[in-house]
N, C-alpha and C. Protein backbone atom coordinates (compact mmCIF):
# COMPACT_ATOMS: atom_id res chain seq x y z
N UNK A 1 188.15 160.43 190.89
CA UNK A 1 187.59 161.77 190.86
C UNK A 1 186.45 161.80 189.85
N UNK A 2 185.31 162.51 190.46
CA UNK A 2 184.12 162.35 189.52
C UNK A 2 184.49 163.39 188.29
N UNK A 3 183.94 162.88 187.32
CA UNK A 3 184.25 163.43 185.97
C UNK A 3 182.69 164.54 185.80
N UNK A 4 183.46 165.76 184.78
CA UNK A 4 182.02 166.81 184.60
C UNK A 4 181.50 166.13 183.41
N UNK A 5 180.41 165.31 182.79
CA UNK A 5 179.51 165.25 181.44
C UNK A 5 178.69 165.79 181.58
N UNK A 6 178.79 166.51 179.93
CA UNK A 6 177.93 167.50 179.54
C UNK A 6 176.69 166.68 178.59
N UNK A 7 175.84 166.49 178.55
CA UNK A 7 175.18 165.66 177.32
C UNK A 7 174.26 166.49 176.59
N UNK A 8 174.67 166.73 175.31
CA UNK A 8 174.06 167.65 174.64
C UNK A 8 172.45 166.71 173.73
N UNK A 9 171.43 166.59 174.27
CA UNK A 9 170.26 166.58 173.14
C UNK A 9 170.07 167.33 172.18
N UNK A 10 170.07 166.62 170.95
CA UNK A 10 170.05 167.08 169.51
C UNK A 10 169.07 167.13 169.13
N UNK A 11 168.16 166.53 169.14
CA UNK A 11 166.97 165.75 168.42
C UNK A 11 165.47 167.02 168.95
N UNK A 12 164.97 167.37 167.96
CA UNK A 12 163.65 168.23 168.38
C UNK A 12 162.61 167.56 168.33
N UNK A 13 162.40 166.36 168.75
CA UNK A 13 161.18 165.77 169.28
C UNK A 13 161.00 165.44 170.39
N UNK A 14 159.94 165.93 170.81
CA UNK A 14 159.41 165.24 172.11
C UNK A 14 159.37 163.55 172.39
N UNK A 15 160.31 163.26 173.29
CA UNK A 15 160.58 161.52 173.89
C UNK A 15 161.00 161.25 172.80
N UNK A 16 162.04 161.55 171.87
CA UNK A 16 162.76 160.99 170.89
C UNK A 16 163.24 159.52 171.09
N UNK A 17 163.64 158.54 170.50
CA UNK A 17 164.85 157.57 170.83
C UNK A 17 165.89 158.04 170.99
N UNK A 18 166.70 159.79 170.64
CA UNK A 18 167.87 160.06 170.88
C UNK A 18 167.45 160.55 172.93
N UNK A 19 166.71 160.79 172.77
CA UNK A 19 166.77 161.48 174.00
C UNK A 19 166.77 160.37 175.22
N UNK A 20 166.10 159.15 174.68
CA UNK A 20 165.73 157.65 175.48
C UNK A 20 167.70 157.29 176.00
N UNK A 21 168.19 157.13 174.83
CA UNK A 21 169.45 156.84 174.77
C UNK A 21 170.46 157.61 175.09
N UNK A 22 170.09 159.10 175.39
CA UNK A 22 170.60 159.97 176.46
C UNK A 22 170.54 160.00 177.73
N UNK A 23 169.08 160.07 178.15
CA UNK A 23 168.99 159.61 179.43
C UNK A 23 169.60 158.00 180.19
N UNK A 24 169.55 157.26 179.36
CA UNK A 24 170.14 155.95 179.75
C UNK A 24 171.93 155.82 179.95
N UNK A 25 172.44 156.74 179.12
CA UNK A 25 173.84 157.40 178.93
C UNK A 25 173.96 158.09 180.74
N UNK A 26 172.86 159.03 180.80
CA UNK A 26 172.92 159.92 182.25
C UNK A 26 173.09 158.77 183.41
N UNK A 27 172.05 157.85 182.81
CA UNK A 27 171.73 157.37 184.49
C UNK A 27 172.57 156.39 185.10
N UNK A 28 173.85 155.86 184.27
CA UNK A 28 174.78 154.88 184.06
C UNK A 28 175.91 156.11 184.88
N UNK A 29 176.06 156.82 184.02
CA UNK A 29 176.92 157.79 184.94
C UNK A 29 176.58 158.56 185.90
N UNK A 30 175.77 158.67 186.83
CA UNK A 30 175.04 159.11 187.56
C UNK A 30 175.45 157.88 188.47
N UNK A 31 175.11 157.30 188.15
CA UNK A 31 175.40 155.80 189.37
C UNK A 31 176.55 155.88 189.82
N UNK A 32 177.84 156.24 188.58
CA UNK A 32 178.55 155.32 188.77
C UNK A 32 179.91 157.01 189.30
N UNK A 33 179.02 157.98 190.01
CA UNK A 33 179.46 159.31 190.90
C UNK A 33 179.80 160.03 190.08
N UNK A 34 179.20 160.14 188.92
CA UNK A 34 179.97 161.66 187.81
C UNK A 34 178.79 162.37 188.39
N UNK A 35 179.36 163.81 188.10
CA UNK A 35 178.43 165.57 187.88
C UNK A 35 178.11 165.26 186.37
N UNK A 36 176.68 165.16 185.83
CA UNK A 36 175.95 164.99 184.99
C UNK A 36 175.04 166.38 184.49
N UNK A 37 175.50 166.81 183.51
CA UNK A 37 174.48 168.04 183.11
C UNK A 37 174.00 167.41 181.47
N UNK A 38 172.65 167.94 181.90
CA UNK A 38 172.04 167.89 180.00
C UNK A 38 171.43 168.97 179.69
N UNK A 39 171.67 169.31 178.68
CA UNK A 39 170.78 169.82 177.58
C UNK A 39 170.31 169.80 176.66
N UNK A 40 169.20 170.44 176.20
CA UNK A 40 168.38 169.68 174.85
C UNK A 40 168.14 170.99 174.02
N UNK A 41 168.22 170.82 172.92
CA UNK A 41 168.52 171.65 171.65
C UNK A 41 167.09 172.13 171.50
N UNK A 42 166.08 171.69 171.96
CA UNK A 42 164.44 171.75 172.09
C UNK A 42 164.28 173.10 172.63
N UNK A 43 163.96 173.90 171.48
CA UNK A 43 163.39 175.60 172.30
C UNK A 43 165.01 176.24 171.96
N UNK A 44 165.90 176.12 171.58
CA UNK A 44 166.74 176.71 171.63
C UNK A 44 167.17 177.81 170.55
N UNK A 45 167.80 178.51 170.82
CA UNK A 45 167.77 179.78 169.79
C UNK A 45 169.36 179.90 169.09
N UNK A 46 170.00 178.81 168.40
CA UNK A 46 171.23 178.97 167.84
C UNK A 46 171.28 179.32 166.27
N UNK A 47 172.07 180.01 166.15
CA UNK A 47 171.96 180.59 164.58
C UNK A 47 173.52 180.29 164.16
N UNK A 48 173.42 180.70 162.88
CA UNK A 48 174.45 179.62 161.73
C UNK A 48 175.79 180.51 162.30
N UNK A 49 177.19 179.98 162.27
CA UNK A 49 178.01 180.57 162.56
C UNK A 49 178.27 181.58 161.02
N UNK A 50 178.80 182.86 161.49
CA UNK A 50 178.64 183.60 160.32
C UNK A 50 180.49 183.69 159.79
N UNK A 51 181.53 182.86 160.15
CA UNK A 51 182.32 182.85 159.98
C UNK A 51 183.11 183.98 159.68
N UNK A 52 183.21 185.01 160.89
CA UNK A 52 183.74 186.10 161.33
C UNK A 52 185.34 186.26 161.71
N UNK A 53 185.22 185.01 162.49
CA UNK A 53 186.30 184.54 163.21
C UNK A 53 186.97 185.58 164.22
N UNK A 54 185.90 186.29 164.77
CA UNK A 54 186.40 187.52 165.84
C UNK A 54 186.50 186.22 167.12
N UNK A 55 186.25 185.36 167.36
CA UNK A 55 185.63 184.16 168.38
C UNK A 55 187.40 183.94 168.43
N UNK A 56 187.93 184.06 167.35
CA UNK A 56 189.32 183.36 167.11
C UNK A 56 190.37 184.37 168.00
N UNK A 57 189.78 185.86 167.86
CA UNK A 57 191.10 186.74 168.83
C UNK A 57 190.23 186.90 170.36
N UNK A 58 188.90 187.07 170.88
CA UNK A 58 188.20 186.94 171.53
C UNK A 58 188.10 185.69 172.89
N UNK A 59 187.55 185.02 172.05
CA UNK A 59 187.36 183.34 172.61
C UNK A 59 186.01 183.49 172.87
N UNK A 60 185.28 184.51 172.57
CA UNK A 60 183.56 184.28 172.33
C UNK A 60 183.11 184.81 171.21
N UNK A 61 182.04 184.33 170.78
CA UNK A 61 181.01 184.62 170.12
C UNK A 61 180.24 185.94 169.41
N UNK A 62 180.36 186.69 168.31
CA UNK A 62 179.58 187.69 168.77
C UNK A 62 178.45 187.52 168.48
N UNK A 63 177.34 186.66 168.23
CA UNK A 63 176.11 186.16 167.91
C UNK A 63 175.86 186.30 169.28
N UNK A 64 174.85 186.90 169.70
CA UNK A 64 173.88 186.73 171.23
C UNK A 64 173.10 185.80 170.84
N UNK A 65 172.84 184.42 171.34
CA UNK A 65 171.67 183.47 171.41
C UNK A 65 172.09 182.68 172.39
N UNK A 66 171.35 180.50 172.53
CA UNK A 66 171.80 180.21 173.28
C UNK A 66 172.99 179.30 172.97
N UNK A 67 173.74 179.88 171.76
CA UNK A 67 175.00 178.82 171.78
C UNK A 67 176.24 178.91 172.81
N UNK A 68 176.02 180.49 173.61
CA UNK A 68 177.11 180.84 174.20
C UNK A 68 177.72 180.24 175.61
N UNK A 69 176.18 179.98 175.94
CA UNK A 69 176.12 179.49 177.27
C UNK A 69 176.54 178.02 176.78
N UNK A 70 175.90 177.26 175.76
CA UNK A 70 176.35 175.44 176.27
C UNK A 70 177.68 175.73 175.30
N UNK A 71 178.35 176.45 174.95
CA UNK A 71 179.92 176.52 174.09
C UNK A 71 180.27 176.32 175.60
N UNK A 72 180.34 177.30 176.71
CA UNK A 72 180.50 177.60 177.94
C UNK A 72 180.68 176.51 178.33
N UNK A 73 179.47 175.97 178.83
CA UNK A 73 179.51 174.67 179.47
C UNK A 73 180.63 173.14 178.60
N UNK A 74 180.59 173.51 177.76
CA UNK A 74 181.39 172.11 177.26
C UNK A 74 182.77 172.49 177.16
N UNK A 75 183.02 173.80 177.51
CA UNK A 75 184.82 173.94 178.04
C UNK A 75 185.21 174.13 178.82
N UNK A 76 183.85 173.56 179.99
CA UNK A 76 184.23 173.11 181.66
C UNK A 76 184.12 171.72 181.73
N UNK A 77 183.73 170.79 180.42
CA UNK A 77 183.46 169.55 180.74
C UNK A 77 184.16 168.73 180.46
N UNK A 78 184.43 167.27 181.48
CA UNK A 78 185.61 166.20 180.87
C UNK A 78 185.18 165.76 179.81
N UNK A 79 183.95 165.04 179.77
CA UNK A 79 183.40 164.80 178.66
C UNK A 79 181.85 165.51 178.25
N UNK A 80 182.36 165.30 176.95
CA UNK A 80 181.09 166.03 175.85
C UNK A 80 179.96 164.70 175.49
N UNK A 81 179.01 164.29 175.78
CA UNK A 81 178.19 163.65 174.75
C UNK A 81 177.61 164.09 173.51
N UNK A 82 177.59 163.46 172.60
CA UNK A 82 176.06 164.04 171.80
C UNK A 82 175.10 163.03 171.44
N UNK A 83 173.92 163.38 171.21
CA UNK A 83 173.35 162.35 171.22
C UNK A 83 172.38 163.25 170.07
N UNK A 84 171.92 162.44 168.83
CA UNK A 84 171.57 163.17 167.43
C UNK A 84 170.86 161.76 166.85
N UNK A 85 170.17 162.54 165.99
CA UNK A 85 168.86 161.37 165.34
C UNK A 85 169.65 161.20 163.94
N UNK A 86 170.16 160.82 163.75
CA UNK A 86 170.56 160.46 161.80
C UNK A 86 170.04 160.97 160.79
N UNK A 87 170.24 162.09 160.33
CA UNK A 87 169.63 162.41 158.90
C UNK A 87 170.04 162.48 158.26
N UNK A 88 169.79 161.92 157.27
CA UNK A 88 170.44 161.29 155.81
C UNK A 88 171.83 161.28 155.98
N UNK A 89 171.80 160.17 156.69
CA UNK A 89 173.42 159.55 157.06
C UNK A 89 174.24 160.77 157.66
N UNK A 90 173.89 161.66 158.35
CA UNK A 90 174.45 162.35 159.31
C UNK A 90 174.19 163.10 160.46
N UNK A 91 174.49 163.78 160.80
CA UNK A 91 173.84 164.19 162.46
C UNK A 91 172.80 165.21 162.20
N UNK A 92 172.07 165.82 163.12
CA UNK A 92 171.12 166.46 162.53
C UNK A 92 171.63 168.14 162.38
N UNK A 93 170.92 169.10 161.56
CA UNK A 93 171.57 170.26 161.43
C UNK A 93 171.48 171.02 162.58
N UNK A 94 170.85 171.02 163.38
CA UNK A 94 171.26 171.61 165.09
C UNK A 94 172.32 170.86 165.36
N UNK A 95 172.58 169.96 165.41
CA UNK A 95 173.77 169.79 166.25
C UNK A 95 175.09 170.11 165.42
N UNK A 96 174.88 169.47 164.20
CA UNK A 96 175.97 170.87 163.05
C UNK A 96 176.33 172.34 163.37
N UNK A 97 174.96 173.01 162.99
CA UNK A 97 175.32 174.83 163.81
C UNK A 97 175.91 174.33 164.99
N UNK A 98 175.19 173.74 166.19
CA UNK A 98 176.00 174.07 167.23
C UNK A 98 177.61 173.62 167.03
N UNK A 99 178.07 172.32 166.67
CA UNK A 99 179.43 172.18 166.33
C UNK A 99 180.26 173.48 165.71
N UNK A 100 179.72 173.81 164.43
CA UNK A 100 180.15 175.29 163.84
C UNK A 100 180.28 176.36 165.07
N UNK A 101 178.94 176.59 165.93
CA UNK A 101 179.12 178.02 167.00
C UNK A 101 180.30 177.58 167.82
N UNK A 102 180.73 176.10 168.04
CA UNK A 102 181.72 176.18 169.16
C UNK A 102 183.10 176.60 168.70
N UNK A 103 183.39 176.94 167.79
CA UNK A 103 184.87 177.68 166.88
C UNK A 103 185.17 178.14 168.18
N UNK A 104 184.71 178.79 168.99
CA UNK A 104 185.56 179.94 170.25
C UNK A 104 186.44 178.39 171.35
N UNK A 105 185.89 177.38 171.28
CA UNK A 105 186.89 176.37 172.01
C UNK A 105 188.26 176.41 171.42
N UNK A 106 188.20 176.62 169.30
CA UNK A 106 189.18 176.55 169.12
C UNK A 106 190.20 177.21 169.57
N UNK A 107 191.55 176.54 169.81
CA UNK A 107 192.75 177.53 170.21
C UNK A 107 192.65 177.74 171.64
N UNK A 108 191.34 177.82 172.28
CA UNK A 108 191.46 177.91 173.98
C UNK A 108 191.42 177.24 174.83
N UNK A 109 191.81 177.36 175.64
CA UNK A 109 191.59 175.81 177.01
C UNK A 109 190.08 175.60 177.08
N UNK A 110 190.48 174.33 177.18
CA UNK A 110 189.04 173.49 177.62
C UNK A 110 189.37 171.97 178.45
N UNK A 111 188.63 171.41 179.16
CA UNK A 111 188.38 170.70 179.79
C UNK A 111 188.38 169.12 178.85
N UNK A 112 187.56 169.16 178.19
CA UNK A 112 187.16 168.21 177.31
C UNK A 112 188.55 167.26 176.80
N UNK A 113 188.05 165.81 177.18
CA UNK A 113 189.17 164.42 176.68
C UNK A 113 188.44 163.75 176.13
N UNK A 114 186.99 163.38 176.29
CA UNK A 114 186.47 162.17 176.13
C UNK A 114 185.49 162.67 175.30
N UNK A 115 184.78 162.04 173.90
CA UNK A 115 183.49 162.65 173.33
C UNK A 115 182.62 161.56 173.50
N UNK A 116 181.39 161.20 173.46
CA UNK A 116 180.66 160.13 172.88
C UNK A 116 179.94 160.70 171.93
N UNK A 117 179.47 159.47 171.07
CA UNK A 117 178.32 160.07 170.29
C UNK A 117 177.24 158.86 170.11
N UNK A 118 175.97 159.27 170.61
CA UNK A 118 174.70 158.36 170.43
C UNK A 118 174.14 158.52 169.40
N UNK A 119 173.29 157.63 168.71
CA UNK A 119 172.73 158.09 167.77
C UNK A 119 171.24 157.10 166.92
N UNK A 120 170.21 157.56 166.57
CA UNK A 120 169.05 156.57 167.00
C UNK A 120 168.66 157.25 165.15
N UNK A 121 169.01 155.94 164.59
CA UNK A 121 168.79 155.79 162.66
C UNK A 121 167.40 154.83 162.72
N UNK A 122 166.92 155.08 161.27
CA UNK A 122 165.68 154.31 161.14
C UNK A 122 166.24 152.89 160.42
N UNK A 123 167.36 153.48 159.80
CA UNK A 123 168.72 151.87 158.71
C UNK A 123 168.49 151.50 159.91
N UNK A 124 168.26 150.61 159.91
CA UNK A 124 168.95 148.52 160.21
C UNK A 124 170.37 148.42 160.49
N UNK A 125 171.44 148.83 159.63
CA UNK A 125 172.48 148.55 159.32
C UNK A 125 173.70 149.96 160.45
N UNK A 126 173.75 149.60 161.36
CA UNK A 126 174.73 150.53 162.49
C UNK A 126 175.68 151.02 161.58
N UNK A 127 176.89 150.35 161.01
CA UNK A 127 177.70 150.54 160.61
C UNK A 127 177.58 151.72 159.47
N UNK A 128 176.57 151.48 158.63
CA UNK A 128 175.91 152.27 157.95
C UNK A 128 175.71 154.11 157.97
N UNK A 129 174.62 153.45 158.59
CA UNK A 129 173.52 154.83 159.37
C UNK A 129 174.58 155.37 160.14
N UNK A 130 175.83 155.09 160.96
CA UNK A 130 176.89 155.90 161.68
C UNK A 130 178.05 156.78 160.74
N UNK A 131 178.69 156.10 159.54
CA UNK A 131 179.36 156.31 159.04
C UNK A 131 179.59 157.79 159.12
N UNK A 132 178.56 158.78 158.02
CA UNK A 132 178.65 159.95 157.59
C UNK A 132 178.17 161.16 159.40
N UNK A 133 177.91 160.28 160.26
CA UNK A 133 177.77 161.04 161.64
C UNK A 133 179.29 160.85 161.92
N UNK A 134 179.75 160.36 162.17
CA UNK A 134 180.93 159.94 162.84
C UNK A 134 182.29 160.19 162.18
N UNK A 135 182.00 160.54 160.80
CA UNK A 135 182.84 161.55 159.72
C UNK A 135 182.68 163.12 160.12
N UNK A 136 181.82 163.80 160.21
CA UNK A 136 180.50 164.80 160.97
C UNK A 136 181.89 165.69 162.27
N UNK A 137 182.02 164.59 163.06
CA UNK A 137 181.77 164.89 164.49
C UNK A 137 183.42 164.71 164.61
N UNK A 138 184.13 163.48 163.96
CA UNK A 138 185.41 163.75 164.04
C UNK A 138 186.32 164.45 163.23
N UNK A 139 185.56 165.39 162.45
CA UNK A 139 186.20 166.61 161.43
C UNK A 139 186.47 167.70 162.89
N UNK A 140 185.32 168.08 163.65
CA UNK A 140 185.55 169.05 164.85
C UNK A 140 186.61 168.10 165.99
N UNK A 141 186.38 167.03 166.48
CA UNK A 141 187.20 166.62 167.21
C UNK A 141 188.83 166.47 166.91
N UNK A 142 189.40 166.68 165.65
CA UNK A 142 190.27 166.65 165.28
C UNK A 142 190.79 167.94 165.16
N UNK A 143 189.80 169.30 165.54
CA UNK A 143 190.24 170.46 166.06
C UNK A 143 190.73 170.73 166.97
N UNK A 144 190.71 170.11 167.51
CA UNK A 144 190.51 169.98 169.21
C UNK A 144 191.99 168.78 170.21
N UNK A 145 193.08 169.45 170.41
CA UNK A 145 194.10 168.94 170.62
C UNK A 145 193.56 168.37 171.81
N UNK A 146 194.61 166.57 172.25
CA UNK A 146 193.92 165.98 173.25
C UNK A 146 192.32 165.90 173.61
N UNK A 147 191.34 165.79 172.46
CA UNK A 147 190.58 165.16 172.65
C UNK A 147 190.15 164.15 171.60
N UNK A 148 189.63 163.02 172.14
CA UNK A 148 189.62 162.07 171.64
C UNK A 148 188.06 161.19 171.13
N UNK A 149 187.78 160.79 170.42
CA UNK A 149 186.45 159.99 170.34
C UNK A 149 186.03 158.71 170.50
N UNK A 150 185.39 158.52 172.16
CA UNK A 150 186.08 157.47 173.14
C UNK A 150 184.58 156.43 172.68
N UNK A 151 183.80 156.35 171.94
CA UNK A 151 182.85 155.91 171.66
C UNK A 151 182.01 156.28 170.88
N UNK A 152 180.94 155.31 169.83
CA UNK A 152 179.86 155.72 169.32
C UNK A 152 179.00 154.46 169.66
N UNK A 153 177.53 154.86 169.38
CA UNK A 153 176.84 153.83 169.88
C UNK A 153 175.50 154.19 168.80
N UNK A 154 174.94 153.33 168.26
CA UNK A 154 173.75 153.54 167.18
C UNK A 154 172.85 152.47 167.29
N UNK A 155 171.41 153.47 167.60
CA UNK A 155 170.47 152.46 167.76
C UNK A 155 169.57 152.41 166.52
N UNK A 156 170.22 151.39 165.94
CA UNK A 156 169.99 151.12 164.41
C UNK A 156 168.13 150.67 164.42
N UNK A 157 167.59 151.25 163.42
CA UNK A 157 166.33 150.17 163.19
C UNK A 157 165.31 150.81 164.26
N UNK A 158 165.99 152.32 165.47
CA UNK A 158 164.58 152.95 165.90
C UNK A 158 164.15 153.77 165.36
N UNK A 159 163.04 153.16 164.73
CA UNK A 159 162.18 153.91 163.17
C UNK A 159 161.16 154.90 164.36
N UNK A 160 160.89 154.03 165.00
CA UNK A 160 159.20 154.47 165.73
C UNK A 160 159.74 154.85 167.55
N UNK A 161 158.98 156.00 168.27
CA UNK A 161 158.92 156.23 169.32
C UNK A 161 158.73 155.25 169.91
N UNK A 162 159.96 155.33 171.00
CA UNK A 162 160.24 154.21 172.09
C UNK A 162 161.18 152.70 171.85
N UNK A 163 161.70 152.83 170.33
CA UNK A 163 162.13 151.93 169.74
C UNK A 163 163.93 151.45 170.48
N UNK A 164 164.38 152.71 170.38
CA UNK A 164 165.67 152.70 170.94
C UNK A 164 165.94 151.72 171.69
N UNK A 165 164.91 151.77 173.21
CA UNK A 165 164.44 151.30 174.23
C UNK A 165 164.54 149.73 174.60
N UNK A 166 164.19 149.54 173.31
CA UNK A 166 164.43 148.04 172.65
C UNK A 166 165.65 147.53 172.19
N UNK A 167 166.43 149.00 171.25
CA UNK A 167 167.78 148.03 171.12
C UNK A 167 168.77 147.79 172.14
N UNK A 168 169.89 146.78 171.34
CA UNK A 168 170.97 146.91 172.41
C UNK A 168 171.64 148.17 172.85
N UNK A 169 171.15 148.98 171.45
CA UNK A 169 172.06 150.16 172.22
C UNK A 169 171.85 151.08 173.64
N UNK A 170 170.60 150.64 173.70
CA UNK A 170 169.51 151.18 175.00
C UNK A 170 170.83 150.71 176.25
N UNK A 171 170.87 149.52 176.55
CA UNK A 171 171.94 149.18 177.37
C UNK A 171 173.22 149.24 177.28
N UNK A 172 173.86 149.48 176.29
CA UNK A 172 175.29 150.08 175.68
C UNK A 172 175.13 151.22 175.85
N UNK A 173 174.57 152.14 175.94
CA UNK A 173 174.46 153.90 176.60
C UNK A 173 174.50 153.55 178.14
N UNK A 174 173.52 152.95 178.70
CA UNK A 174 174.05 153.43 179.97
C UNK A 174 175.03 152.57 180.47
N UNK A 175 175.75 151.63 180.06
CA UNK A 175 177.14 150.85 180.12
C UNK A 175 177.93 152.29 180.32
N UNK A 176 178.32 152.64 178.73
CA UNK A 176 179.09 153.59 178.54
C UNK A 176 179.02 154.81 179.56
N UNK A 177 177.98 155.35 180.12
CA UNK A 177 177.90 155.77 180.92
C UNK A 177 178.66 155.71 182.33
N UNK A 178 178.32 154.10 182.58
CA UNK A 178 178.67 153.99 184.18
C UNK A 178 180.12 153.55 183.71
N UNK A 179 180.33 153.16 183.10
CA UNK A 179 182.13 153.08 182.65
C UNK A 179 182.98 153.76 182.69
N UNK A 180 182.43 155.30 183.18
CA UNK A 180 182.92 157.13 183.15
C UNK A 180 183.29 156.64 184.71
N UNK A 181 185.12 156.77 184.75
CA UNK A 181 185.09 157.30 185.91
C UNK A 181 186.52 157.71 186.21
């Protein structure tokens, strides 16, 4: 049965390496018969969670922007990607707020088993440059009963546009990808 991925773009540059290594993530699972949705954090209007916790008796939001709709979408999805540029050894602060706006998953049904996380550092050193992302991302996934963090992948050393492209991780995204099934 084809699986729903959601792949969230983090990164606010135009043709990022996160976004290279997203799309290569898509097109692996795309092949290999998943429902593939993306979105990109580019133009988007999310603001800081104001820690209300009305989301908690609710199960939405009361901030109007666009966190409501992709909260939405990623608690119809089997799996969640993210895919985030490294800053200073952690994910970038859009994809933070958005982690923070999704509080309304907490406590409610959702779809979601599988996370990935991509991620395109200017360090050399993967192990490194992932650490404090992957600390980041499994503080929220550990909110989140039955779901799990089924991969990370870091394309260490893409300093410069189009670099990703080049690493191995370029082909370890869309592996991971077509491996969805």
């Amino acid at each position: 049965m084809p699986k729903k991925i959601l792949i969230i773009e983090c990164s606010l540059r135009k043709n990022s390496n996160t976004d290279e290594l997203a799309e290569s993530f898509a097109k692996g699972a795309l092949e290999s018969g998943n429902e593939v949705s993306m979105v990109s954090l580019k133009g988007k209007k999310i603001g800081f969670c104001n820690g209300c916790l009305v989301c908690n008796q609710t199960g939405k939001c009361v901030i109007k922007d666009d966190a409501a709709e992709i909260v939405s979408a990623m608690r119809g999805s089997d799996v969640i990607v993210w895919a985030t540029p490294v800053y200073y050894y952690s994910v970038s602060g859009q994809m933070k707020t958005l982690i923070d706006r999704a509080n309304p998953l907490y406590g409610a049904e959702y779809s979601i088993k599988d996370v990935y996380l991509l991620l395109a550092s200017e360090d050399r050193d993967a192990d490194h440059a992932s650490e404090g992302a992957v600390k980041c991302l499994q503080g929220w996934i550990e909110c989140l009963p039955g779901v799990r963090l089924a991969k990370v992948i870091c394309a260490a050393g893409a300093a410069e546009p189009g670099a990703a492209m080049e690493c191995a991780a370029f082909q370890q995204s869309y592996m991971a990808g077509k491996e969805i099934v």
